[in-house]
Protein backbone atom coordinates (compact mmCIF):
# COMPACT_ATOMS: atom_id res chain seq x y z
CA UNK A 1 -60.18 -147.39 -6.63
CA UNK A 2 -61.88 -150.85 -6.48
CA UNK A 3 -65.76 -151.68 -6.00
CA UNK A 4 -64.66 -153.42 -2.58
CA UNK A 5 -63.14 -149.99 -0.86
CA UNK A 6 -66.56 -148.61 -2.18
CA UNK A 7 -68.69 -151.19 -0.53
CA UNK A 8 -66.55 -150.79 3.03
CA UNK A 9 -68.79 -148.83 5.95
CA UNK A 10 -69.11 -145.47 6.00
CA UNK A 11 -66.83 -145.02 9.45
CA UNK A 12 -64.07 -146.86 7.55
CA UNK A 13 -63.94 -145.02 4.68
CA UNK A 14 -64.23 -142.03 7.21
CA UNK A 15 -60.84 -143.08 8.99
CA UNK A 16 -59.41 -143.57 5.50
CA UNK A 17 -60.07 -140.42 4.56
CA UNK A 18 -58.79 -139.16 8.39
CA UNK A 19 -55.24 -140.94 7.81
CA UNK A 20 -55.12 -139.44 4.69
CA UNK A 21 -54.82 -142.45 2.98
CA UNK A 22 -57.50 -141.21 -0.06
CA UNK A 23 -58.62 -137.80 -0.53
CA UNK A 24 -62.38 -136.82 -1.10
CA UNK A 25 -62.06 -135.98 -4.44
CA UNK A 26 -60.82 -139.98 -5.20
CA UNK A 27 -63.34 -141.44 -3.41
CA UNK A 28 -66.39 -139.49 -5.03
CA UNK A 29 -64.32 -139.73 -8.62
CA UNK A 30 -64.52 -143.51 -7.72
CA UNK A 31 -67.94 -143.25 -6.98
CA UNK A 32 -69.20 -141.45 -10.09
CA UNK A 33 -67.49 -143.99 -12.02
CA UNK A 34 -68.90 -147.14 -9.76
CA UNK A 35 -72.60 -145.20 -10.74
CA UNK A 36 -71.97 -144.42 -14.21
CA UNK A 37 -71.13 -148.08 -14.78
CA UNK A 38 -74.48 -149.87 -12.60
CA UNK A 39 -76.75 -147.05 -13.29
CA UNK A 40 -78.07 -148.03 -15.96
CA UNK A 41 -79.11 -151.52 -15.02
CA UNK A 42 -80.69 -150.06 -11.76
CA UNK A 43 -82.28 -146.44 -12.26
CA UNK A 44 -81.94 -145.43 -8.59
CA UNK A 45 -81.10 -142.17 -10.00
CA UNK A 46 -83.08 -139.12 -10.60
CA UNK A 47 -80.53 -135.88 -10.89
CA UNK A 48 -77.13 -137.35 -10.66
CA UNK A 49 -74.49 -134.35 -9.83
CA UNK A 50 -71.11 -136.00 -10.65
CA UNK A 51 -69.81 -132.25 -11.36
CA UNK A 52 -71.35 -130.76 -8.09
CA UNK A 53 -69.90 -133.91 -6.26
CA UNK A 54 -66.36 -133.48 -7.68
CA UNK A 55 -66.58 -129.56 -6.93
CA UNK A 56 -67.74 -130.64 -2.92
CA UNK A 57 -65.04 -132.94 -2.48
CA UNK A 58 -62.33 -130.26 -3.63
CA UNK A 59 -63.27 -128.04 -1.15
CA UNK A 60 -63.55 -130.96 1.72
CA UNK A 61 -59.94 -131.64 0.68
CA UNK A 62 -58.76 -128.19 0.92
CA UNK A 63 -61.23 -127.89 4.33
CA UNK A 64 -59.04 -130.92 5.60
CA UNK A 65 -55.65 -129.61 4.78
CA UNK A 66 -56.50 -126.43 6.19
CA UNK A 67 -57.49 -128.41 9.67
CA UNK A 68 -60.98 -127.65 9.59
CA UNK A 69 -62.02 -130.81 8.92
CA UNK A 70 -65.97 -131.38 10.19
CA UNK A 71 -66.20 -135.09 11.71
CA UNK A 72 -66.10 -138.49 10.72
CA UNK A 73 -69.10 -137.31 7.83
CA UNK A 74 -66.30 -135.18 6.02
CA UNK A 75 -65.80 -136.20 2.87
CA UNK A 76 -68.11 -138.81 2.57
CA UNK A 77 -70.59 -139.38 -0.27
CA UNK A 78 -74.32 -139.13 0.13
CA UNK A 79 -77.36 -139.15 -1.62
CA UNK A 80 -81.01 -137.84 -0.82
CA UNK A 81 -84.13 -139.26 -1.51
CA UNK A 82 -85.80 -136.37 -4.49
CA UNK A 83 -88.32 -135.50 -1.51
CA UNK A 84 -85.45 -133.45 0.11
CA UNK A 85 -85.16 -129.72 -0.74
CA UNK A 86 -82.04 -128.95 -2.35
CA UNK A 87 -81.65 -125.14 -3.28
CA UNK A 88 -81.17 -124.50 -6.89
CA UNK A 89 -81.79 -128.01 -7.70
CA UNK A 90 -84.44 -129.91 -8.57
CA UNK A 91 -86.88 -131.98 -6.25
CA UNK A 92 -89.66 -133.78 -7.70
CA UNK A 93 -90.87 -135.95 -5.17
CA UNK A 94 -90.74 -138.77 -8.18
CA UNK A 95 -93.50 -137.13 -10.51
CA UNK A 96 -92.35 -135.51 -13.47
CA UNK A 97 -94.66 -132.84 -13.39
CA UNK A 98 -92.62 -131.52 -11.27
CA UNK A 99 -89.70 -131.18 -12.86
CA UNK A 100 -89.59 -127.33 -12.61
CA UNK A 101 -90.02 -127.22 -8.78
CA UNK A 102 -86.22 -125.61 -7.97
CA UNK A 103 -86.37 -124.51 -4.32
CA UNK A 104 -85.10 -121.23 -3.00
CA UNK A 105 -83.41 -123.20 0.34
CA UNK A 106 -82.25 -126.57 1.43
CA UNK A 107 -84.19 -128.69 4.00
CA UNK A 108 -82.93 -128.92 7.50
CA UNK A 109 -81.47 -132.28 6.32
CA UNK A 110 -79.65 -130.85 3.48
CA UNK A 111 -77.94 -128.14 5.46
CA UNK A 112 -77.06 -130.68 8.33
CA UNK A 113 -75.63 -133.19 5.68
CA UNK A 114 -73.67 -130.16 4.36
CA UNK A 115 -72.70 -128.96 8.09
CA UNK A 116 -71.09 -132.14 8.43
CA UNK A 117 -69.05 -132.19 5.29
CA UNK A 118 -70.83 -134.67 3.01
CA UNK A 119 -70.55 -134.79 -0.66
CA UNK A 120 -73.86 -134.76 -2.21
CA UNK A 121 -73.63 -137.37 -5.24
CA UNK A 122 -77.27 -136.79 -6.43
CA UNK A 123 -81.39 -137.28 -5.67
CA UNK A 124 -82.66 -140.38 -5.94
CA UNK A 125 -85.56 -142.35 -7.72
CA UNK A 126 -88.30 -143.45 -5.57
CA UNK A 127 -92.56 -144.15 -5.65
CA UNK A 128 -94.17 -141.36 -7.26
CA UNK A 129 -94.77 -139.11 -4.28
CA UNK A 130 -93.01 -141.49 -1.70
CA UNK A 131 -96.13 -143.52 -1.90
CA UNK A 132 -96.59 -147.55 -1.46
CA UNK A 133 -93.46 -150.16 -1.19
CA UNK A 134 -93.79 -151.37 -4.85
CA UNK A 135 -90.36 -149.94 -6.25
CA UNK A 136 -92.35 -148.57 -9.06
CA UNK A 137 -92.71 -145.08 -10.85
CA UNK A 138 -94.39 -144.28 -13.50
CA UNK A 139 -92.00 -141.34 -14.97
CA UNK A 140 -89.10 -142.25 -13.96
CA UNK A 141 -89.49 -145.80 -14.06
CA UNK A 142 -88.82 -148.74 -12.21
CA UNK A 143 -86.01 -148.83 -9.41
CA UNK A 144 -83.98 -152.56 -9.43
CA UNK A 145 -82.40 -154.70 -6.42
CA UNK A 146 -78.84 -154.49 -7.07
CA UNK A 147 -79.02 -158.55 -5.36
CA UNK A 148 -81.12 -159.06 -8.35
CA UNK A 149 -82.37 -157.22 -11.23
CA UNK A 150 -85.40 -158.99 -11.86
CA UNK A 151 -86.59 -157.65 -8.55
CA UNK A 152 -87.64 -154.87 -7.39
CA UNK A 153 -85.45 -152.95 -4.38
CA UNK A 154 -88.60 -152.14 -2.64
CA UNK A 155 -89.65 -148.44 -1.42
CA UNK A 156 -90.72 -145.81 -1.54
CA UNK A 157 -86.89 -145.41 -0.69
CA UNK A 158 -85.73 -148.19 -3.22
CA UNK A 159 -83.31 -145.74 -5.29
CA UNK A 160 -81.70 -144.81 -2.02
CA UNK A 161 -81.27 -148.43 -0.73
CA UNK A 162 -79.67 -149.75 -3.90
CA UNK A 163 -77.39 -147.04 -4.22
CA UNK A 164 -75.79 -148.29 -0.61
CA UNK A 165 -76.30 -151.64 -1.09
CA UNK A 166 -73.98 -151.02 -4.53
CA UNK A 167 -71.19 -149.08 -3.18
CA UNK A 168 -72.79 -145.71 -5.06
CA UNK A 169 -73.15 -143.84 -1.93
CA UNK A 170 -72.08 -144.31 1.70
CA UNK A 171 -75.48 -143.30 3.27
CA UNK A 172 -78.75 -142.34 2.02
CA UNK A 173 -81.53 -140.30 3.48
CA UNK A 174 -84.93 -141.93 2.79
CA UNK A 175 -88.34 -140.83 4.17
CA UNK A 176 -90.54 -143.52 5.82
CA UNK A 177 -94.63 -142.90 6.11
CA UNK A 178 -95.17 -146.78 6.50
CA UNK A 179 -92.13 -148.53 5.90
CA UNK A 180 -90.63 -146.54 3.20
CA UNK A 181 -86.72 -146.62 5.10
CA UNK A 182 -87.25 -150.19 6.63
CA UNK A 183 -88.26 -153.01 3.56
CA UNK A 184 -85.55 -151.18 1.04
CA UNK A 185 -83.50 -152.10 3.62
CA UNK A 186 -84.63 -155.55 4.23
CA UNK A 187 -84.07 -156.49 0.32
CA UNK A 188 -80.96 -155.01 -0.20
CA UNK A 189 -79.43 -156.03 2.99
CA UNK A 190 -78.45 -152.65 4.19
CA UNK A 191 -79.45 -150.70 7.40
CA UNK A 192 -82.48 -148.84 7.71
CA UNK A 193 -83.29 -146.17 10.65
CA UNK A 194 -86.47 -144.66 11.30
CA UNK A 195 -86.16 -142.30 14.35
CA UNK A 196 -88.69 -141.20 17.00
CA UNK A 197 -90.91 -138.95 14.90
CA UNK A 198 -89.81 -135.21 14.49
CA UNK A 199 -86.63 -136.47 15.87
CA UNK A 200 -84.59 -135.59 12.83
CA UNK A 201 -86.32 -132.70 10.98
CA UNK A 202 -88.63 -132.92 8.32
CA UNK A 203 -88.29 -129.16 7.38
CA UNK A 204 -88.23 -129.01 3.64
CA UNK A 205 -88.89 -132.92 3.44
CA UNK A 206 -91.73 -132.99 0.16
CA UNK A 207 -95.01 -133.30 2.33
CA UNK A 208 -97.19 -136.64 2.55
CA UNK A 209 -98.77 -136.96 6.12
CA UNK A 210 -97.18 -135.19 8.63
CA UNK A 211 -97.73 -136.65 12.05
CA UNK A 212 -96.77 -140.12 10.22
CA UNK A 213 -93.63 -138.56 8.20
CA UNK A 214 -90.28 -139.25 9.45
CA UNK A 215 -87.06 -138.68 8.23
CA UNK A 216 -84.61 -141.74 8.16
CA UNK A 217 -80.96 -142.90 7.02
CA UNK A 218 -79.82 -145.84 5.23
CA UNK A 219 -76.48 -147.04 5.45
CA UNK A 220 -74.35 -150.13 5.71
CA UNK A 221 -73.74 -150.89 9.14
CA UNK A 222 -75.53 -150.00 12.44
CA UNK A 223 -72.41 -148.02 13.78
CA UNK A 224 -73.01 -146.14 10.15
CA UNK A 225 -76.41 -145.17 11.56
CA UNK A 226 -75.78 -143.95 14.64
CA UNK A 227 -72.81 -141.88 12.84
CA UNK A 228 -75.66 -140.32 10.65
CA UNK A 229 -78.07 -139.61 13.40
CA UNK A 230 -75.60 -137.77 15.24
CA UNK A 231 -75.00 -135.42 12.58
CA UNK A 232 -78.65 -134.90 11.87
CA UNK A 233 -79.70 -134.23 15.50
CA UNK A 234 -76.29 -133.72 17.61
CA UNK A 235 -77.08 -136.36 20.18
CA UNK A 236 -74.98 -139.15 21.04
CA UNK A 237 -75.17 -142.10 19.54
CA UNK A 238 -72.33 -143.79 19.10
CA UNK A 239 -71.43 -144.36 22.75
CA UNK A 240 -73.92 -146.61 23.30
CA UNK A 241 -73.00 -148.83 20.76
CA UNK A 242 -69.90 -150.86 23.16
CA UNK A 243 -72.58 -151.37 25.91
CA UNK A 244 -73.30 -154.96 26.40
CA UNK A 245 -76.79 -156.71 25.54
CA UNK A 246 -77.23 -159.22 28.08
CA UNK A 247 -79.48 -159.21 30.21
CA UNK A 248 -81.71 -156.57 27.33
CA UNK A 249 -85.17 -157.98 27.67
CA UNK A 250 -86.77 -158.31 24.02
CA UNK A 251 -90.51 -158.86 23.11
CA UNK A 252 -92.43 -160.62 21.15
CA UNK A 253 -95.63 -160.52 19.93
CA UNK A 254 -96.67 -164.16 18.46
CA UNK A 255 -100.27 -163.02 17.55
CA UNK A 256 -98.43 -160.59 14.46
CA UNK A 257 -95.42 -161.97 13.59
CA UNK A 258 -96.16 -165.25 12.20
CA UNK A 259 -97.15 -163.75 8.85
CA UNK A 260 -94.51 -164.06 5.88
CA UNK A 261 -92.89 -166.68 3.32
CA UNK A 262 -90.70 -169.22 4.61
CA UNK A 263 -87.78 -168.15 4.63
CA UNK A 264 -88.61 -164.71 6.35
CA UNK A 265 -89.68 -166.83 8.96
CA UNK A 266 -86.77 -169.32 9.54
CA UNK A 267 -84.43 -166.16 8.93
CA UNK A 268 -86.55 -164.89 12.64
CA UNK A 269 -86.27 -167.54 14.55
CA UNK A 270 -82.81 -167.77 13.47
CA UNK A 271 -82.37 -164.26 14.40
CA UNK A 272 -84.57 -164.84 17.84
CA UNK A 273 -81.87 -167.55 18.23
CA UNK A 274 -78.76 -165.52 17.92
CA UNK A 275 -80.49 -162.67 20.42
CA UNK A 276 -80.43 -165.24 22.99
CA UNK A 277 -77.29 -166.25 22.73
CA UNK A 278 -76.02 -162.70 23.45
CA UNK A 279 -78.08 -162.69 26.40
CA UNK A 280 -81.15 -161.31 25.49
CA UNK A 281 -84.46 -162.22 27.20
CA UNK A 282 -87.14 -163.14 24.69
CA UNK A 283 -90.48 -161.96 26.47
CA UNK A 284 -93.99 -162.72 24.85
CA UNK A 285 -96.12 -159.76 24.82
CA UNK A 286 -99.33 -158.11 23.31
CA UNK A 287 -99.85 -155.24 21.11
CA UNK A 288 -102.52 -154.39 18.76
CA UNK A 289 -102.85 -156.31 15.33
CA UNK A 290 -102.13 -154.22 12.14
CA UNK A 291 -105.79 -155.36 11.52
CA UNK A 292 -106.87 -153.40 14.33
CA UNK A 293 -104.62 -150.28 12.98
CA UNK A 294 -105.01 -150.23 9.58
CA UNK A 295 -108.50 -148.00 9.32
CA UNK A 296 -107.01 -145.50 11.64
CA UNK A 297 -103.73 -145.08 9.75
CA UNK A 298 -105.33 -144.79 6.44
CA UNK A 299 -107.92 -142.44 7.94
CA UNK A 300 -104.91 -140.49 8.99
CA UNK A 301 -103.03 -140.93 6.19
CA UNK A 302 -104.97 -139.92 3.89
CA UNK A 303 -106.45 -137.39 5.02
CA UNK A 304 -103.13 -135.05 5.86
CA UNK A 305 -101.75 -136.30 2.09
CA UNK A 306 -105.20 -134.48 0.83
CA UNK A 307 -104.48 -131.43 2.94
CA UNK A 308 -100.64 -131.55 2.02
CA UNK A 309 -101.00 -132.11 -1.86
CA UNK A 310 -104.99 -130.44 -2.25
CA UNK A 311 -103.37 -127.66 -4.63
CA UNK A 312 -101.90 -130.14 -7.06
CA UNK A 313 -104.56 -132.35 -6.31
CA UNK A 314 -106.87 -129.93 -7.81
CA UNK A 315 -104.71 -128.42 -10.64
CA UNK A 316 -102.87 -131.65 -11.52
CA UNK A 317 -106.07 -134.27 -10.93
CA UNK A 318 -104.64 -136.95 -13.24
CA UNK A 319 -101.50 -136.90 -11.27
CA UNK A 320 -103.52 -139.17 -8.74
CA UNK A 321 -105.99 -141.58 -8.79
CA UNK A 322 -109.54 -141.57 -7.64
CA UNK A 323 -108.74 -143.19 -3.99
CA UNK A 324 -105.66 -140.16 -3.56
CA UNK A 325 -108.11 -137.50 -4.71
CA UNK A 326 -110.75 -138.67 -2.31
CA UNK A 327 -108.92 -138.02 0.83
CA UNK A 328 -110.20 -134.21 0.14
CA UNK A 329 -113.22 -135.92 1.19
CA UNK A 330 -112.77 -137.35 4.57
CA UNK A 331 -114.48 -135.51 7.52
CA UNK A 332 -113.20 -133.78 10.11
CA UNK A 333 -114.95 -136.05 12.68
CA UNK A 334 -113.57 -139.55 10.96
CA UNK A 335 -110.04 -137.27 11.46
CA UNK A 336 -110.57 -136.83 14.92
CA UNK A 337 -111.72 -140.24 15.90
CA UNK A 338 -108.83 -141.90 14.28
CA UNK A 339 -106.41 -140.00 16.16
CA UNK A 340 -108.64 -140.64 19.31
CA UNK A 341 -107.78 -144.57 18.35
CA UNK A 342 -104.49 -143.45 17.70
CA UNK A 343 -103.89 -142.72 21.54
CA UNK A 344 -105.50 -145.95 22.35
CA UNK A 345 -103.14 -147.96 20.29
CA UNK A 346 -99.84 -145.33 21.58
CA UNK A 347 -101.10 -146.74 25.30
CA UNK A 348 -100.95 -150.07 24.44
CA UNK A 349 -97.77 -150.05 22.73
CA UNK A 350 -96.36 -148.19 25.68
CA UNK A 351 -97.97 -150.91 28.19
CA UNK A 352 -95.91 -153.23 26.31
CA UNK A 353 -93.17 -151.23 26.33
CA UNK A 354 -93.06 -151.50 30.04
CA UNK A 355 -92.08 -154.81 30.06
CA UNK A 356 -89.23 -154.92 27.56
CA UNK A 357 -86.44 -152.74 26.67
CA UNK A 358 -86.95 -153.88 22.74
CA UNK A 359 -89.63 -155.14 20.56
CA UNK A 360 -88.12 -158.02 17.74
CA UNK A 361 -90.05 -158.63 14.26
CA UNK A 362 -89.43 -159.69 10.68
CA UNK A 363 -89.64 -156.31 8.26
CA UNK A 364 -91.16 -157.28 5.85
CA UNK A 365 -92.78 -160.69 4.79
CA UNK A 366 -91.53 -161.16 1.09
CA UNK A 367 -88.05 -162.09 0.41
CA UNK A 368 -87.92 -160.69 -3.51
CA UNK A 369 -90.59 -157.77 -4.16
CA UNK A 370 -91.93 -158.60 -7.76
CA UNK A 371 -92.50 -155.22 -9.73
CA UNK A 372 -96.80 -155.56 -9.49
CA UNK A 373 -96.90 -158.31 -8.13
CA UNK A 374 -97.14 -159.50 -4.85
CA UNK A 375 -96.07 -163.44 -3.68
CA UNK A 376 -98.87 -166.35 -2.84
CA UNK A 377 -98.29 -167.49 0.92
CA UNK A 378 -100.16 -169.81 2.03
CA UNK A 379 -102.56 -170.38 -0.89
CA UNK A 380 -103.36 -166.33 -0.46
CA UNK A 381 -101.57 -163.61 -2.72
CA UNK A 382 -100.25 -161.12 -0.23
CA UNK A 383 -101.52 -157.29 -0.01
CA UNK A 384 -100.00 -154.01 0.56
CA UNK A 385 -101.97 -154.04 4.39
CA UNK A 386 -99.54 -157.74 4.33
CA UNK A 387 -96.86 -156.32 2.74
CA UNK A 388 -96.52 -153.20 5.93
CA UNK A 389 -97.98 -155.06 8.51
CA UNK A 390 -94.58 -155.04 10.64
CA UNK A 391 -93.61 -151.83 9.62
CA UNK A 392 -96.28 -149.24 9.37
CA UNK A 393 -97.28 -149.37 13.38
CA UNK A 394 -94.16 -147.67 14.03
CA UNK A 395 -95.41 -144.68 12.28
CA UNK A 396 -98.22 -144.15 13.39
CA UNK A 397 -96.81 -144.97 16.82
CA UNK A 398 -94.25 -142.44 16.19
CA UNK A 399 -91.47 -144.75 17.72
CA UNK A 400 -87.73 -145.48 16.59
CA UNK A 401 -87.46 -148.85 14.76
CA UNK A 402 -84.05 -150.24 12.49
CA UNK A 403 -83.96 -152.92 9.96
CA UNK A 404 -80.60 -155.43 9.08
CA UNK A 405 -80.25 -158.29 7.23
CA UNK A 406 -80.69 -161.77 9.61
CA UNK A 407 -79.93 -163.83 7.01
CA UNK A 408 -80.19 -164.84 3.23
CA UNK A 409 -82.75 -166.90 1.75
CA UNK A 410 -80.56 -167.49 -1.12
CA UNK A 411 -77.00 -166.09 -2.12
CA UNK A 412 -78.46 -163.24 -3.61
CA UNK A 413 -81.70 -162.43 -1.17
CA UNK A 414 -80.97 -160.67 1.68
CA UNK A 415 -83.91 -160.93 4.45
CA UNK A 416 -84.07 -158.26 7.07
CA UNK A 417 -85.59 -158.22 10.77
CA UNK A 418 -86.46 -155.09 13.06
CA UNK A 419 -85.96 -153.92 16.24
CA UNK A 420 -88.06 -150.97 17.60
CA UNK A 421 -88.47 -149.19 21.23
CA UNK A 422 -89.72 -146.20 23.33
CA UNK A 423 -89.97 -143.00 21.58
CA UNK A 424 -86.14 -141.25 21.88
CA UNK A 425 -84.92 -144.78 23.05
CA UNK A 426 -82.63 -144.80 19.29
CA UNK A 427 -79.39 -145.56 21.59
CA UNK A 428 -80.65 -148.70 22.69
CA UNK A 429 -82.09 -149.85 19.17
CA UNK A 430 -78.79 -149.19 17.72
CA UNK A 431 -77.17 -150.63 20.66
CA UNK A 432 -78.60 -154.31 19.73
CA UNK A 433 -78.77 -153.55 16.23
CA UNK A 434 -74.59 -153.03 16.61
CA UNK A 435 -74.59 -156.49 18.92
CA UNK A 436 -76.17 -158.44 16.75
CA UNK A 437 -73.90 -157.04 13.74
CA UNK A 438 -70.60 -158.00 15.48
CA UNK A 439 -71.68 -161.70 16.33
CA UNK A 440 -72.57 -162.39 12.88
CA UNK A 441 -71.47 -161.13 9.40
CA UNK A 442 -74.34 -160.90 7.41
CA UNK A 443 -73.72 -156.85 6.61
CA UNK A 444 -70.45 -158.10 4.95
CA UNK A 445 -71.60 -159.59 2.03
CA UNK A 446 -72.38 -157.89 -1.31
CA UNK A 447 -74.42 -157.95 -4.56
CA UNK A 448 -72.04 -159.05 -7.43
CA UNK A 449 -73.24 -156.42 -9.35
C-alpha cells in the first residue's frame, strides 16, 4: 500500500474502507510498516502495538462483514497521546518513572475511540508530563518534525502531530493546557482542535491542571476534525461544515497579534486576505494582552499541577524541578484571586465575542522550533510566555480554538493560523476552518519523509 494512500484524510480512507476497496487489517499492516520504517528518525513513539493493531483490525473486518460496521471511524488507525489511560497498558505521561503505571480501565477517550471502531496503533512520545512546547523529553528523548528533522515537531503533543503529519496514524488525540494540540499542529501542517473545555472528557486523561486541561484531536483535514469530535461527544459536526462563510464576521485584535518572525506574519495577512475573499468581515477588536494573563494562568496553573502531581511530587522530588515543586507552595488566597481575574478576562473575551462570530490569529510565532532554543526576532530571543502568547488564552478562557497550515515559509515549513469562538460554538470554527481548506490546498502537501 503506498505512503500517498497513507497520507489521504481520514474520511477518505473511511469511504475506502466503506466500498470495500481495502480492508482494516491492510491499512494498519501498511501503517505498521510506514512506522517501522520513519520511526526511527522521529521517536514519536512511546509503546507501539503493531500486534494489538493487527488483532483490532481483524475483528473491524469481521465487524464489517457481519454489517455491524460502527461509522466512518471503523477501521481507522489512531494513536493517543501516553497521558490517555489505556487498560492493561502502559501510560507514562512521558516520565519513565512511570513505566509501571498499567491502569485497571480506559479513559472516556479510549472507550469512545474504541466505540467507534478505531484501531489503536500505539501511545505516543510527548514533554515529560505534557509540560512546555519544546518537543523535548528527557527519557524518552527528543520528538522530530517529520518537515524536517533538525527541528523539533513542537508539543507537548509533538509525537502525536508527526505521526499524522507522516501518514503513521489517521488522527491523534493530544491534550492541550496552553497550546499543547495547536503549535504541533502549526509545524507539521496538520489540524489541531481544542474544544470548549470539558467538552470532550478528560476522564482518565494523566492530570496537569484541571480547569485549563482539555482534550483535543489532531488530524489532517478540518472535515477529519469534526469526524473525530463527533465520535468523542455525539454532537453534530459535520453538517455545518457545507454552510457558507460570507457574510461570518471575524476579529482581530492588532494590539496581540503582531508578534512573530516574518514569515508567520506574511503567512496572516495572507491568510486575513484569503478570509476576505470568501466573504468574511475582518472586524478590529480588543481583548486582553497575554501580558495581562500570564500571572493569572501560571498562578492557576501551577497551583492545580501541585495539587494533581503532590504525591509524586513528594516521593519522586527529582522528577521536577524547583519551580514545579514550588507550586505546593502557592496560597489559597493567590488561588482565588487569579480565578477572580480569570472572570474578568472570560468577560472581556465574551464582550468581544459579541461583535464577531470568530476571532483570527497566527498560532504560534516561530516557523521551525529549535530543540532548546528559541529564535531572535527583532534583536530579542523569544520566550516560552512569546512562544504561547496566541495560544494559551484559550485555555484559560476555556473556549474552542483550531489550528491549519496558511501557508509555507519554505517547502518544508508549514506555518499555521487559528481560529477560535464562543464556548460550544466548535461548528462554526470548523465551519471556516473547512472554508478556508477548500479555497486553498495547503493541507495537501506532505513531508518527503
Amino acid at each position: 500500500m503506498s505512503r500517498e494512500l497513507l497520507l489521504r484524510p481520514l474520511r477518505e480512507l473511511s469511504r475506502l474502507l466503506e466500498r470495500r476497496e481495502i480492508s482494516a487489517e491492510e491499512l494498519a499492516r501498511a501503517a505498521i510498516e510506514r512506522t517501522e520504517a520513519i520511526e526511527k528518525d522521529l521517536n514519536s513513539y512511546i509503546t507501539f502495538l503493531p500486534e494489538r493493531a493487527l488483532e483490532e483490525a481483524r475483528a473491524r473486518d469481521r465487524e464489517r462483514a457481519q454489517g455491524e460496521a460502527k461509522g466512518p471511524l471503523h477501521g481507522i488507525p489512531v494513536s493517543l497521546k501516553d497521558v490517555f489511560d489505556t487498560a492493561g497498558i502502559a501510560s507514562t505521561a512521558g516520565a519513565r518513572f512511570l513505566e509501571g503505571r498499567i491502569p485497571r480501565t480506559d479513559a472516556e477517550v479510549t472507550r469512545r475511540l474504541s466505540r467507534a471502531g478505531a484501531v489503536l496503533m500505539g501511545k505516543s512520545n510527548l514533554n515529560k508530563f505534557a509540560g512546555g512546547e519544546s518537543g523535548e523529553n528527557p527519557d524518552y528523548g527528543d520528538m522530530k518534525n517529520p518537515w524536517n528533522l533538525n527541528f523539533s515537531p513542537s508539543g507537548s503533543s509533538g509525537g502525536s502531530a508527526a505521526q499524522v503529519a507522516a501518514g503513521m496514524a489517521a488522527l491523534s488525540m493530544g491534550s492541550d493546557n496552553g497550546g499543547s494540540v495547536r503549535n504541533p499542529a502549526c509545524v507539521c501542517g496538520a489540524v489541531g482542535l481544542k474544544p470548549t473545555h470539558g467538552l470532550v472528557s478528560t476522564d482518565g486523561m494523566f492530570p496537569r491542571a484541571y480547569s485549563v486541561d482539555h482534550a483535543g484531536t489532531l488530524t489532517r483535514t478540518a472535515e477529519d476534525a469534526a469526524v473525530a469530535l463527533e465520535a468523542l461527544t455525539d454532537g453534530d459536526y459535520t453538517s455545518a461544515l457545507s454552510r457558507p462563510v460570507k457574510g461570518l464576521k471575524l476579529g482581530i485584535a492588532r494590539n496581540v497579534f503582531r508578534l512573530g518572525e516574518p514569515e508567520v506574519l506574511r503567512v496572516f495577512d495572507s491568510v486575513v486576505k484569503k478570509l476576505s475573499e470568501l466573504g468574511c468581515e475582518i472586524v478590529d477588536v480588543e481583548v486582553p494582552t497575554p501580558e495581562e494573563m500570564m500571572p493569572a494562568m501560571y498562578t492557576i496553573f501551577f497551583c492545580e499541577w501541585g495539587v494533581a502531581h503532590e504525591p509524586w511530587m513528594r516521593s519522586h522530588p527529582e522528577e521536577y524541578d524547583g519551580g514545579a515543586r514550588a507550586a505546593l507552595l502557592i496560597s489559597a488566597a493567590d488561588y482565588l484571586k487569579a480565578q477572580q481575574q480569570r472572570r474578568l478576562f472570560q468577560n472581556r473575551y465574551a464582550q468581544a465575542l459579541a461583535k464577531v462570530d470568530l476571532l483570527v490569529s497566527p498560532t504560534y510565532p516561530i516557523v521551525r522550533r529549535e530543540h532548546r532554543r528559541f529564535p531572535v526576532v527583532e534583536g530579542r530571543r523569544l520566550t516560552l510566555d512569546d512562544a504561547l502568547r496566541y495560544t494559551m488564552p484559550y485555555d484559560l478562557m476555556g473556549l474552542p480554538a483550531i489550528s491549519l497550515t496558511g501557508g509555507f515559509a519554505e517547502s518544508d515549513a508549514p506555518v499555521g493560523f487559528q481560529l477560535a469562538s464562543a464556548a460550544f460554538q466548535e461548528a462554526k470554527v470548523l465551519q471556516a476552518a473547512h472554508a478556508y481548506q477548500s479555497a486553498t490546498d495547503w493541507h495537501e502537501r506532505h513531508p518527503s519523509i
